[in-house]
Protein backbone atom coordinates (compact mmCIF):
# COMPACT_ATOMS: atom_id res chain seq x y z
CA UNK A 1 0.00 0.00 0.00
CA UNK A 2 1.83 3.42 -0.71
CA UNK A 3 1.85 5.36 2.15
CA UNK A 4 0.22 8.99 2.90
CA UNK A 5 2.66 11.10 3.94
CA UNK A 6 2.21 13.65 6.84
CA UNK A 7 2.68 17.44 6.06
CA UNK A 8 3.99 18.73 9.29
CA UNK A 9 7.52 18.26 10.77
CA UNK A 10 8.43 15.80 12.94
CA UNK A 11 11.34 15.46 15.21
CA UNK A 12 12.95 12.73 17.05
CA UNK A 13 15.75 12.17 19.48
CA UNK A 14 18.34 9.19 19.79
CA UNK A 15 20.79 8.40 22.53
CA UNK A 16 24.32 7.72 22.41
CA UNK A 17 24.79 4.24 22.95
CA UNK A 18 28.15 2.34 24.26
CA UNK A 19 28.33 -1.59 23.01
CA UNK A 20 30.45 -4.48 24.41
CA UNK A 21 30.46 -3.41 27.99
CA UNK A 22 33.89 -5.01 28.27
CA UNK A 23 32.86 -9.05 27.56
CA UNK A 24 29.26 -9.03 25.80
CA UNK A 25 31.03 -8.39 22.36
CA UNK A 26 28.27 -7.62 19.89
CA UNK A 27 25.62 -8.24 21.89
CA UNK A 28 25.43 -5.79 24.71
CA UNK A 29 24.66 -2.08 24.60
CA UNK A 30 23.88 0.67 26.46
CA UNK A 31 21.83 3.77 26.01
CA UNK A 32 23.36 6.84 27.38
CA UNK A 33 21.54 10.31 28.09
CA UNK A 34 23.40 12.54 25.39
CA UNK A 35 20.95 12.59 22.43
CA UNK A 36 21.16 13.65 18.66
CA UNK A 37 18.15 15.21 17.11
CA UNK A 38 16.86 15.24 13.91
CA UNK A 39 13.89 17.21 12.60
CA UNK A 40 12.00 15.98 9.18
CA UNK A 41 9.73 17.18 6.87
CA UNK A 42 8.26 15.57 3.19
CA UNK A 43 8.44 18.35 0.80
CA UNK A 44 6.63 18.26 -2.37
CA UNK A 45 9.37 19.30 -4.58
CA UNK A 46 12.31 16.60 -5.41
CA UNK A 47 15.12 18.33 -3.65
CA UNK A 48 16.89 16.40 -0.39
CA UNK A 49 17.77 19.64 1.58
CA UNK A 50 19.91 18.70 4.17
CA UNK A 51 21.43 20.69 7.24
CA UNK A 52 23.80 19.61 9.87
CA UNK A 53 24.68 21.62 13.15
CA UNK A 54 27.20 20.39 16.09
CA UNK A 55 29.33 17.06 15.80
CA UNK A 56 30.10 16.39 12.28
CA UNK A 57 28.76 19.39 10.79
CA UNK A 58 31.83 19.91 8.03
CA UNK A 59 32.29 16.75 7.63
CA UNK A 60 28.85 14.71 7.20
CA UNK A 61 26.96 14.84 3.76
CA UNK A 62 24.79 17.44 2.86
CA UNK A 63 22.79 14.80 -0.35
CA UNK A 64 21.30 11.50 -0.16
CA UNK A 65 24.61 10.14 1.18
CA UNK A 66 23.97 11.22 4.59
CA UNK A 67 23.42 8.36 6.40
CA UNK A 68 20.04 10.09 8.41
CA UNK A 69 18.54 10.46 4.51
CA UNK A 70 19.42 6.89 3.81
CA UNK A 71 18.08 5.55 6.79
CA UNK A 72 14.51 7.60 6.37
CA UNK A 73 14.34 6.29 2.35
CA UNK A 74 14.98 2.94 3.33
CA UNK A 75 12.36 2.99 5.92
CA UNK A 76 10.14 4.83 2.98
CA UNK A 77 10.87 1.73 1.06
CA UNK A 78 9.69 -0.61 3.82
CA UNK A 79 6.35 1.50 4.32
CA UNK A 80 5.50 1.30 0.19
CA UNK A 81 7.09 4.20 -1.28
CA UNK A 82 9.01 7.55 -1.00
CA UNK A 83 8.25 11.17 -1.29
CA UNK A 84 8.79 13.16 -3.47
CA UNK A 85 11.49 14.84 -1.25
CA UNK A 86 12.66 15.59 2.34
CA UNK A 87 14.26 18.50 3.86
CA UNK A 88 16.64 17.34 7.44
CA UNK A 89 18.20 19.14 10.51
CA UNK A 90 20.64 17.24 12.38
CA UNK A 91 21.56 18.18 15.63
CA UNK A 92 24.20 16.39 16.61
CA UNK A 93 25.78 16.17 20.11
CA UNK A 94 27.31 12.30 19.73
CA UNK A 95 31.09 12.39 19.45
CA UNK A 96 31.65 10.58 15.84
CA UNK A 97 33.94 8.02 15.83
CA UNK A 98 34.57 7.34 19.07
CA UNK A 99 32.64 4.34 19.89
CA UNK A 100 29.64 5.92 21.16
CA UNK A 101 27.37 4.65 18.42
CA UNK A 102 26.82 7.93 16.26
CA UNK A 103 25.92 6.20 13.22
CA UNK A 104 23.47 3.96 15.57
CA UNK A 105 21.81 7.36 16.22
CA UNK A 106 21.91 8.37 12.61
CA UNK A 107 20.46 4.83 11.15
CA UNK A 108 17.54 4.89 14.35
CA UNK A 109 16.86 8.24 13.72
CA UNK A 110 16.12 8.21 10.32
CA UNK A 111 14.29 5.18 10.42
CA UNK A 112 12.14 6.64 13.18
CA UNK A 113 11.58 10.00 10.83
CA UNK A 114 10.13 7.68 8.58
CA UNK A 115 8.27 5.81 10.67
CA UNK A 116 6.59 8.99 12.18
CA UNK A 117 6.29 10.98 8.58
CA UNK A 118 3.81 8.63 7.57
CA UNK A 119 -0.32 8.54 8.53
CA UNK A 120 -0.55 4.71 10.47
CA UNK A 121 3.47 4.49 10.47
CA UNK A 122 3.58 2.88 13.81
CA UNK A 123 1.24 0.31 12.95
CA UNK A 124 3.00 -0.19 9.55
CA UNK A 125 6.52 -0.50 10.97
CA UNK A 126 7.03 -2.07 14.75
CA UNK A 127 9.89 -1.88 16.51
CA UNK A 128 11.07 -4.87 15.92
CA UNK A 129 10.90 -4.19 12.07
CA UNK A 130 13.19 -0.83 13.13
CA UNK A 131 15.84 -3.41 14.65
CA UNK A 132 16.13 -5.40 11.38
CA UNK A 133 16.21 -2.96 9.14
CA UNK A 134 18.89 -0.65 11.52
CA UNK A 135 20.76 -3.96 11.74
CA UNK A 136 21.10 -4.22 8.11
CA UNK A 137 22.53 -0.74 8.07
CA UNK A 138 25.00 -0.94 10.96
CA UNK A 139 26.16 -4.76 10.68
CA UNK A 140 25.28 -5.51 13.85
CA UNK A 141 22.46 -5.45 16.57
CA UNK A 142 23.85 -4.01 19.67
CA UNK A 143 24.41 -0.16 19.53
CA UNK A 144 21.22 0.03 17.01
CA UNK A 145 18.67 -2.19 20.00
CA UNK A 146 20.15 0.04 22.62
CA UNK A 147 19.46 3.27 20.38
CA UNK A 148 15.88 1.82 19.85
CA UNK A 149 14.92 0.41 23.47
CA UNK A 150 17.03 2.38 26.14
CA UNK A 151 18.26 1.07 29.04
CA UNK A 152 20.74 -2.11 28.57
CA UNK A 153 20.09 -4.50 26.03
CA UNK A 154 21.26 -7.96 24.58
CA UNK A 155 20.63 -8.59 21.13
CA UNK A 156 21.23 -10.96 18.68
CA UNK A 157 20.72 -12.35 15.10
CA UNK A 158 19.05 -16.27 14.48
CA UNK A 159 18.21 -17.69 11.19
CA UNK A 160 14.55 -17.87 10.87
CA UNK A 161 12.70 -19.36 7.55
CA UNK A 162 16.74 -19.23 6.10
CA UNK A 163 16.92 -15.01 6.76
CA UNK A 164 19.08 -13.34 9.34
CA UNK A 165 16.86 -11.94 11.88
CA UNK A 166 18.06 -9.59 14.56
CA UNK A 167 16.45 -9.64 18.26
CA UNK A 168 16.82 -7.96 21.21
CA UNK A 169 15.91 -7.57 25.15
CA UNK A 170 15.52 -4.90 27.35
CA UNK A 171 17.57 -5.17 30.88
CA UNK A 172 16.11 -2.70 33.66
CA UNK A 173 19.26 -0.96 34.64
CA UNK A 174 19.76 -0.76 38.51
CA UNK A 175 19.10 3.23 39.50
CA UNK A 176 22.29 3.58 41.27
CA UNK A 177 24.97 3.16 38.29
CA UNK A 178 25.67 6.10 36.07
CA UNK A 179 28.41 6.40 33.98
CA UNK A 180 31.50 9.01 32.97
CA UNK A 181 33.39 8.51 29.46
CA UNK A 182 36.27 9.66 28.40
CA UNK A 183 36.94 11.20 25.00
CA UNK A 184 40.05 11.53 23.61
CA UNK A 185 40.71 13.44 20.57
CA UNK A 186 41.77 10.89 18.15
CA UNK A 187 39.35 8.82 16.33
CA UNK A 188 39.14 4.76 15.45
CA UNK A 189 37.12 3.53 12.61
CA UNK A 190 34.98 0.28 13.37
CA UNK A 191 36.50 -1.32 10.39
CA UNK A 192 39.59 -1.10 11.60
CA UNK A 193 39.33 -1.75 14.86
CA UNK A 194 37.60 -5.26 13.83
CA UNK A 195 40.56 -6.03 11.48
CA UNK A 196 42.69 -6.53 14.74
CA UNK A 197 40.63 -9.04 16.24
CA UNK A 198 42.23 -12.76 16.39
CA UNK A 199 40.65 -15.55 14.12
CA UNK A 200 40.67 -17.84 17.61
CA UNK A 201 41.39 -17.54 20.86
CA UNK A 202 42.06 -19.70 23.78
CA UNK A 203 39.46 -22.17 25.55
CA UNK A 204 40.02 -20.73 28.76
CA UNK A 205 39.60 -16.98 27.96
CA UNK A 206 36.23 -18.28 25.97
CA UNK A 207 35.14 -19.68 29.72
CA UNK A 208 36.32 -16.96 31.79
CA UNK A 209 34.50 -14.21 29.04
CA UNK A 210 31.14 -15.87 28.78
CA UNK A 211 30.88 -16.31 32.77
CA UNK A 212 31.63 -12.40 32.89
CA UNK A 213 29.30 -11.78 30.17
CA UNK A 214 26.60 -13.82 31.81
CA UNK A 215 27.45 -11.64 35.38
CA UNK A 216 27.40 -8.17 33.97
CA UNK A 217 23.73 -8.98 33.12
CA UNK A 218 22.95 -9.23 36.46
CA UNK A 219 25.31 -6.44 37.82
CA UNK A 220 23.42 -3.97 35.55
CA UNK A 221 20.16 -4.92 37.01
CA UNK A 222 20.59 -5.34 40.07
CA UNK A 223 24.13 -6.14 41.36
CA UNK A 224 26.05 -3.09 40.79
CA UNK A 225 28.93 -4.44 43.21
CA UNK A 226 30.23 -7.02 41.08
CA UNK A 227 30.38 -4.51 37.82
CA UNK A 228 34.33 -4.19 38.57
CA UNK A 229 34.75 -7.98 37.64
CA UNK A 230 31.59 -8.63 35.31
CA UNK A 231 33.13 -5.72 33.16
CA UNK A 232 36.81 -7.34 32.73
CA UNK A 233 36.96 -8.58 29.25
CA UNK A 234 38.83 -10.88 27.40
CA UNK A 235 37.79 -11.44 23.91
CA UNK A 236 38.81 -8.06 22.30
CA UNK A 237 40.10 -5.42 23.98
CA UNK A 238 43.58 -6.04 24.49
CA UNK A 239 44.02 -6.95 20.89
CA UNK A 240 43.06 -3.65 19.77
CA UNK A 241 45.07 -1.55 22.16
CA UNK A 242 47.90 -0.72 19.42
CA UNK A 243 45.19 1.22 18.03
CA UNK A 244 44.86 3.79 21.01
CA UNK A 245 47.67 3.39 22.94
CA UNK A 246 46.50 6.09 25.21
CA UNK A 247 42.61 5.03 25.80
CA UNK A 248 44.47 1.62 26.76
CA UNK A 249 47.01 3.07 29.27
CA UNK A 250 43.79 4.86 30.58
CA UNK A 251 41.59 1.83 30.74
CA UNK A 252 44.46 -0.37 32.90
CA UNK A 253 45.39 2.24 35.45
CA UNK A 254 41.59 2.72 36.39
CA UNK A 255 41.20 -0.94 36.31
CA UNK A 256 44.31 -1.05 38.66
CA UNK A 257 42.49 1.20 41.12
CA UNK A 258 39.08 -1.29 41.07
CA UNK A 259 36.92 1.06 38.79
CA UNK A 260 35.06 -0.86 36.16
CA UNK A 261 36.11 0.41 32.97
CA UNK A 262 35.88 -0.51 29.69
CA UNK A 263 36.54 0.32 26.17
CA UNK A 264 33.46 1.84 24.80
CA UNK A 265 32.27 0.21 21.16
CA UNK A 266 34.84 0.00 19.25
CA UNK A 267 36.90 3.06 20.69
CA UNK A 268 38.96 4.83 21.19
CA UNK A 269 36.40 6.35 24.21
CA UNK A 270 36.55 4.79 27.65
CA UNK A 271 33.54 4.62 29.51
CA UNK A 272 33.27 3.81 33.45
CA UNK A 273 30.05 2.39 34.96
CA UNK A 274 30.06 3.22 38.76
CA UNK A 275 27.75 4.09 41.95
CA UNK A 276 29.57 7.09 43.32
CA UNK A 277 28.79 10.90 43.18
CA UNK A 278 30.42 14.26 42.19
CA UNK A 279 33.31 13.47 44.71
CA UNK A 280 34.23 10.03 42.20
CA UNK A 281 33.45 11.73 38.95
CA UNK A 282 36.10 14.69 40.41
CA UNK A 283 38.67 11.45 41.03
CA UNK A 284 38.26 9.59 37.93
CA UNK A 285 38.34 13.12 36.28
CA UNK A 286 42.09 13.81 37.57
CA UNK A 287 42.80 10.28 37.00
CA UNK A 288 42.31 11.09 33.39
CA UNK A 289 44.41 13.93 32.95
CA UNK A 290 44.21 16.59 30.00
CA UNK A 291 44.22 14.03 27.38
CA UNK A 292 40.33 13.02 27.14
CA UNK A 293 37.33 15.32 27.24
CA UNK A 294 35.42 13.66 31.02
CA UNK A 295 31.44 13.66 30.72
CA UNK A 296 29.46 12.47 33.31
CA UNK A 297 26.33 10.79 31.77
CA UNK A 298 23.22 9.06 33.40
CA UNK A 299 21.90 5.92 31.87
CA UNK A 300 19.06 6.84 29.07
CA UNK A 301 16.51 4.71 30.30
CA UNK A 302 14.28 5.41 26.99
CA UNK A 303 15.23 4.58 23.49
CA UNK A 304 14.60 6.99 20.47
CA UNK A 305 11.57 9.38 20.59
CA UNK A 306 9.46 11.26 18.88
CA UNK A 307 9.53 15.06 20.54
């Protein structure tokens, strides 16, 4: 059925999202409350007219390239047709390229336009159609389920009727834990971050990273005490620490003092979950020193939404 398209503007808002969470590689994420928004509108002439503001601005796409634009037309497609054009303000806050899942934000967002640009779109399109179809753009589920749901998730992908199909579930995150990443001012591409990864690795580091996989699942709900150890990883991080030396130096001297940190996404950004106030934030702040930009960031327990 082609779709009726809506006339006014609509706007939505995405979290940042951090994925891994030291063991659950490529399966757990985390929505954090630093959002990107992007405001929409069909136009009825056949011009994309795109404008960004913030992170990114002279370097992201002004055409159909633009990964927001390609995310809304796919999720045109999906709904039974597109418009005859769209005009697109990004607001971006999300670091890019720094592991904090800023084309998560872009993909979700876009899809969610979409979704919310046309009459009965939410019927048409359920979340769970949003997952697959982010998935498809992003190559994996676990930034784009956190970007969608909020909170903690753990996704995956199962073959069903011989297609991939990506699913996720929601983890209530205990109140207490918050979180504080660190920036630094280099950036890592995914891609080549995952070209360091090892084709096998060792039966016992397989054991000891799926029982702190399984753990961190219930730290973040309701165990926050046991984050230090559920958060030590040992499937990917230390293979990829040639590629930010200093986001690696960073991550073992707070992991020497008992703080659980972790390398967020891909990297280079180094995120700490913990249960402490201004006083620790103020520690792990000096602990850092002048080489990483230190934001102190609640947990997002919502996903993306329309505003």
């Amino acid at each position: 059925m082609k779709p009726t398209f809506k006339a006014q503007a609509m706007q939505v808002q995405v979290p940042a999202t951090s994925a891994n969470l030291g063991p659950g590689f490529d399966s757990l994420g985390l929505a954090l409350a630093m959002h990107d928004r992007y405001i929409a509108q069909v136009l009825d002439e056949a011009i994309i007219d795109v404008d960004v503001t913030g992170e990114g601005a002279d370097d992201l796409p002004r055409t159909e390239k633009n990964l927001v634009i390609k995310a809304m037309y796919k999720g045109f497609e999906f709904l039974g047709g597109k418009p005859r054009g769209v005009a697109l303000r990004a607001l971006n806050v999300i670091p890019h390229s720094r592991g904090l899942g800023s084309s998560a934000s872009a993909i979700v967002g876009g899809l969610s336009l979409a979704r919310a640009l046309v009459l009965g779109g939410n019927e048409r399109m359920s979340n769970d159609d949003v997952l697959n179809l982010a998935t498809e753009m992003e190559g994996h589920p676990d930034n784009v389920a956190a970007a969608i749901y909020g909170g903690a998730t753990i996704a995956w992908q199962e073959k069903q009727h011989g297609h991939d199909v990506a699913l996720s579930v929601q983890l209530v995150v205990d109140p207490r834990i918050s979180a504080v990443v660190f920036i630094p001012s280099t950036s890592v591409s995914t891609a080549k971050a995952r070209k360091m990864l090892p084709e096998l690795i060792t039966h016992a580091d397989a054991v000891k990273n799926s029982a702190h996989a399984a753990l961190l699942v219930h730290a973040l709900q309701e165990r926050p005490d046991l984050l230090f150890t559920a958060t030590e990883d040992f499937l990917h991080q230390s293979y990829r620490a040639e590629a930010m030396p200093s986001s690696f130096e960073l991550l073992m001297k707070l992991r020497r003092a008992g703080v659980a940190a972790f390398i967020s996404g891909a990297g280079p950004s180094v995120l700490v979950l913990h249960t402490g106030g201004d006083i620790e934030v103020e520690e792990l702040t000096r602990a850092a020193g002048d080489s990483f930009t230190t934001m102190a960031l609640g947990v997002s327990r919502g996903g993306a939404a329309i505003v």
